[in-house]
Protein backbone atom coordinates (compact mmCIF):
# COMPACT_ATOMS: atom_id res chain seq x y z
CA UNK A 1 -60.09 75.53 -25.96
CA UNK A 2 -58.56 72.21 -25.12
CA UNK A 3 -55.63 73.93 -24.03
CA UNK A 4 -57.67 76.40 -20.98
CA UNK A 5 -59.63 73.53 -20.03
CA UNK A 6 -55.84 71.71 -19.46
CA UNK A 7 -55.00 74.51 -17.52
CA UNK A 8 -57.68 74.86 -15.66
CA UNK A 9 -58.30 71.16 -14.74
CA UNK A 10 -54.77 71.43 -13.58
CA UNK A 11 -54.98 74.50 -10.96
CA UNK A 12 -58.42 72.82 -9.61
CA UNK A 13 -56.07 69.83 -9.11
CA UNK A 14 -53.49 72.04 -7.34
CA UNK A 15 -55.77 74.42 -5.49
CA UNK A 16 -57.26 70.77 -3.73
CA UNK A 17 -54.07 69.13 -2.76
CA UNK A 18 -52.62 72.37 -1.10
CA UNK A 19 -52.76 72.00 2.42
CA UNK A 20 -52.07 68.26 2.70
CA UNK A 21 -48.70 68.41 3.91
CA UNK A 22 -49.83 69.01 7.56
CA UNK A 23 -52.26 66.91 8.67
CA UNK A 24 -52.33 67.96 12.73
CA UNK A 25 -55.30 70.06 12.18
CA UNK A 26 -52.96 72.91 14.21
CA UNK A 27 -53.44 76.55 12.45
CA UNK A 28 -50.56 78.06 10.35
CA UNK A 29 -48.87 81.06 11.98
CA UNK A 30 -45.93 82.53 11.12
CA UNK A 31 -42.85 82.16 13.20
CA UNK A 32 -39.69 83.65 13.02
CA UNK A 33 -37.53 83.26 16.61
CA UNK A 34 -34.08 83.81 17.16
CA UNK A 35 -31.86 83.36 20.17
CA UNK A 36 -28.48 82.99 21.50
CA UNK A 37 -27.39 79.41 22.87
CA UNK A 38 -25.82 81.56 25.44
CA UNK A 39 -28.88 82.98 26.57
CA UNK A 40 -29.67 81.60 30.10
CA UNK A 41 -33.18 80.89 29.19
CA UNK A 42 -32.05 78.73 26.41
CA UNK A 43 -28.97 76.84 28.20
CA UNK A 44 -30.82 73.54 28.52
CA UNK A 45 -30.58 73.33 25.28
CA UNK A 46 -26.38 73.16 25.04
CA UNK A 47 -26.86 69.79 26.14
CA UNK A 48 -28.24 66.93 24.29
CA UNK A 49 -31.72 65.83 25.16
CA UNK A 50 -31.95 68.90 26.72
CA UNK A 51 -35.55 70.97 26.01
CA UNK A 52 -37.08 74.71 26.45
CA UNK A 53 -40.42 76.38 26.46
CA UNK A 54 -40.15 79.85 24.08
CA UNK A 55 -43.38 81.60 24.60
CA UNK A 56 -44.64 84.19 22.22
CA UNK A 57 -44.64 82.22 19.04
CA UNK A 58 -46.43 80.02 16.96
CA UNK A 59 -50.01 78.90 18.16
CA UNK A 60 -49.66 78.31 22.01
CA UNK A 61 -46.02 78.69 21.93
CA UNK A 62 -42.77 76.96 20.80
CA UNK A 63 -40.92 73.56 22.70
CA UNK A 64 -37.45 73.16 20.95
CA UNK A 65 -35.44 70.24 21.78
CA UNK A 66 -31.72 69.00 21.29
CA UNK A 67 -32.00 65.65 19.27
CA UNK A 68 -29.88 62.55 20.38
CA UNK A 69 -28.25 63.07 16.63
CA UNK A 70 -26.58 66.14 17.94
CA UNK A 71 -29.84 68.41 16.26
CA UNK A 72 -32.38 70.24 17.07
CA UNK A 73 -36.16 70.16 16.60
CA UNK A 74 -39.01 72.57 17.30
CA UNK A 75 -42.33 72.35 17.70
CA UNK A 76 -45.65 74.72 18.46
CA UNK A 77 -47.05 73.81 21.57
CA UNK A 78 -50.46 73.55 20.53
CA UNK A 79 -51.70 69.76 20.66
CA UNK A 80 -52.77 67.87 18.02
CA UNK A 81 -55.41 65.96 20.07
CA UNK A 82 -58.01 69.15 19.43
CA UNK A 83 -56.01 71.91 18.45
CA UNK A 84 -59.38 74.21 18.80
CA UNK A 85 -58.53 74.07 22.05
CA UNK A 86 -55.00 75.77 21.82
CA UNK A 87 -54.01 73.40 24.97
CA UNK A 88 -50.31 74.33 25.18
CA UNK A 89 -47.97 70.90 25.72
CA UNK A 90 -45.31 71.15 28.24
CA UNK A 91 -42.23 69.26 28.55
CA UNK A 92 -43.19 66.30 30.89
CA UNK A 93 -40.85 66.65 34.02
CA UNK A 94 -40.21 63.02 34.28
CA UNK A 95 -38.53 62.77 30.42
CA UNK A 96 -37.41 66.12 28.99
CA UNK A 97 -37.74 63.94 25.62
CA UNK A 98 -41.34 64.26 25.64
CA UNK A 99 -44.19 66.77 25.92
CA UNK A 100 -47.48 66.42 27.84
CA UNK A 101 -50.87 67.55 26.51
CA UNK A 102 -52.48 68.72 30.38
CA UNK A 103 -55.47 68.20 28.61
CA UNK A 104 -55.52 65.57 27.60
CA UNK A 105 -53.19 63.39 28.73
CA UNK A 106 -51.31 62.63 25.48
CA UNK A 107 -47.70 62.52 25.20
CA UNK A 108 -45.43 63.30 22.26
CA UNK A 109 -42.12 62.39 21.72
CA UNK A 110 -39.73 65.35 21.26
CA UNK A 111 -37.21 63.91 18.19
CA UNK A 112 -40.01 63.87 15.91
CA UNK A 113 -43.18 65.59 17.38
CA UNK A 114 -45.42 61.95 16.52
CA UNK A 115 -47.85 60.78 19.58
CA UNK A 116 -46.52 58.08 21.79
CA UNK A 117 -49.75 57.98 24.16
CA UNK A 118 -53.13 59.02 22.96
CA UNK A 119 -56.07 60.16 22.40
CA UNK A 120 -53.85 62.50 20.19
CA UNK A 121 -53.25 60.80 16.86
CA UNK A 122 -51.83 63.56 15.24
CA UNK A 123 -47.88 64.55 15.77
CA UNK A 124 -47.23 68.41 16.74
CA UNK A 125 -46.80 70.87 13.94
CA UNK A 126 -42.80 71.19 13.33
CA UNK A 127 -41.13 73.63 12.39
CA UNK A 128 -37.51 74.45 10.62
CA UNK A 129 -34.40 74.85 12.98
CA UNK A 130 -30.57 76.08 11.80
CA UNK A 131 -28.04 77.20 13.87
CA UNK A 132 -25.83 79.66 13.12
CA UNK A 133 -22.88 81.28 14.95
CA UNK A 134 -24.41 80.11 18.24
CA UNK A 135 -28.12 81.26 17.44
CA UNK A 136 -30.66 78.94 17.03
CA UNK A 137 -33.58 80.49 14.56
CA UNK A 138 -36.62 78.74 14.40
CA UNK A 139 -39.27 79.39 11.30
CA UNK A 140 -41.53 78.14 9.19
């Protein structure tokens, strides 16, 4: 008996932490791109600080960006500041190092998705980048 109520105690105490890890209120989707560094669409991205716009994924969309450190981050496109909303971000044209929320005004910086002008409190859902043989594959 003492041994069922053990392991029950311990799923409850599982079942409630799941989910904590992401705390930008943005919906999971699955995502599973893949594209050629070659690919004209995805050239900006051969140089550092360089960012692109991959529709078709995620929530409202995917922004990938080539890090200072020589890597590469992605991010869905939905904002944090009211992701009921799906307002898609877009690279702000001023510094291709951050993305815009149109509306709402908030900015997020592009090396690690975290708000650098509000409302939005919450940084963008990431996701996991490789690349391999000169494809970049973006998932979750």
């Amino acid at each position: 008996m003492r041994f069922k109520l053990g392991v029950l105690l311990l799923m409850m105490v599982g079942l409630l932490s799941c989910g904590k890890g992401d705390t930008s209120g943005i919906p999971y989707v699955a995502v599973n791109f893949q594209g050629q560094l070659s690919d004209p669409n995805l050239s900006r991205l051969n140089s550092i600080g360089g960012s692109v716009v991959v529709n078709g994924y995620g929530v409202a969309g995917l922004v990938i960006f080539h890090n200072p450190s020589g890597g590469f981050a992605a991010y869905d496109r939905c904002s944090s500041y009211q992701p009921e909303k799906k307002c898609a971000v877009n690279i702000d044209p001023d510094l291709s190092s951050q993305a815009v929320d149109p509306c709402s005004g908030s900015k997020f910086a592009l090396t690690d998705g975290s708000p650098v002008k509000g409302p939005a409190s919450k940084s963008l859902r990431s996701y996991y980048v490789q690349v391999v043989n000169n494809s970049i594959i973006v998932n979750n």
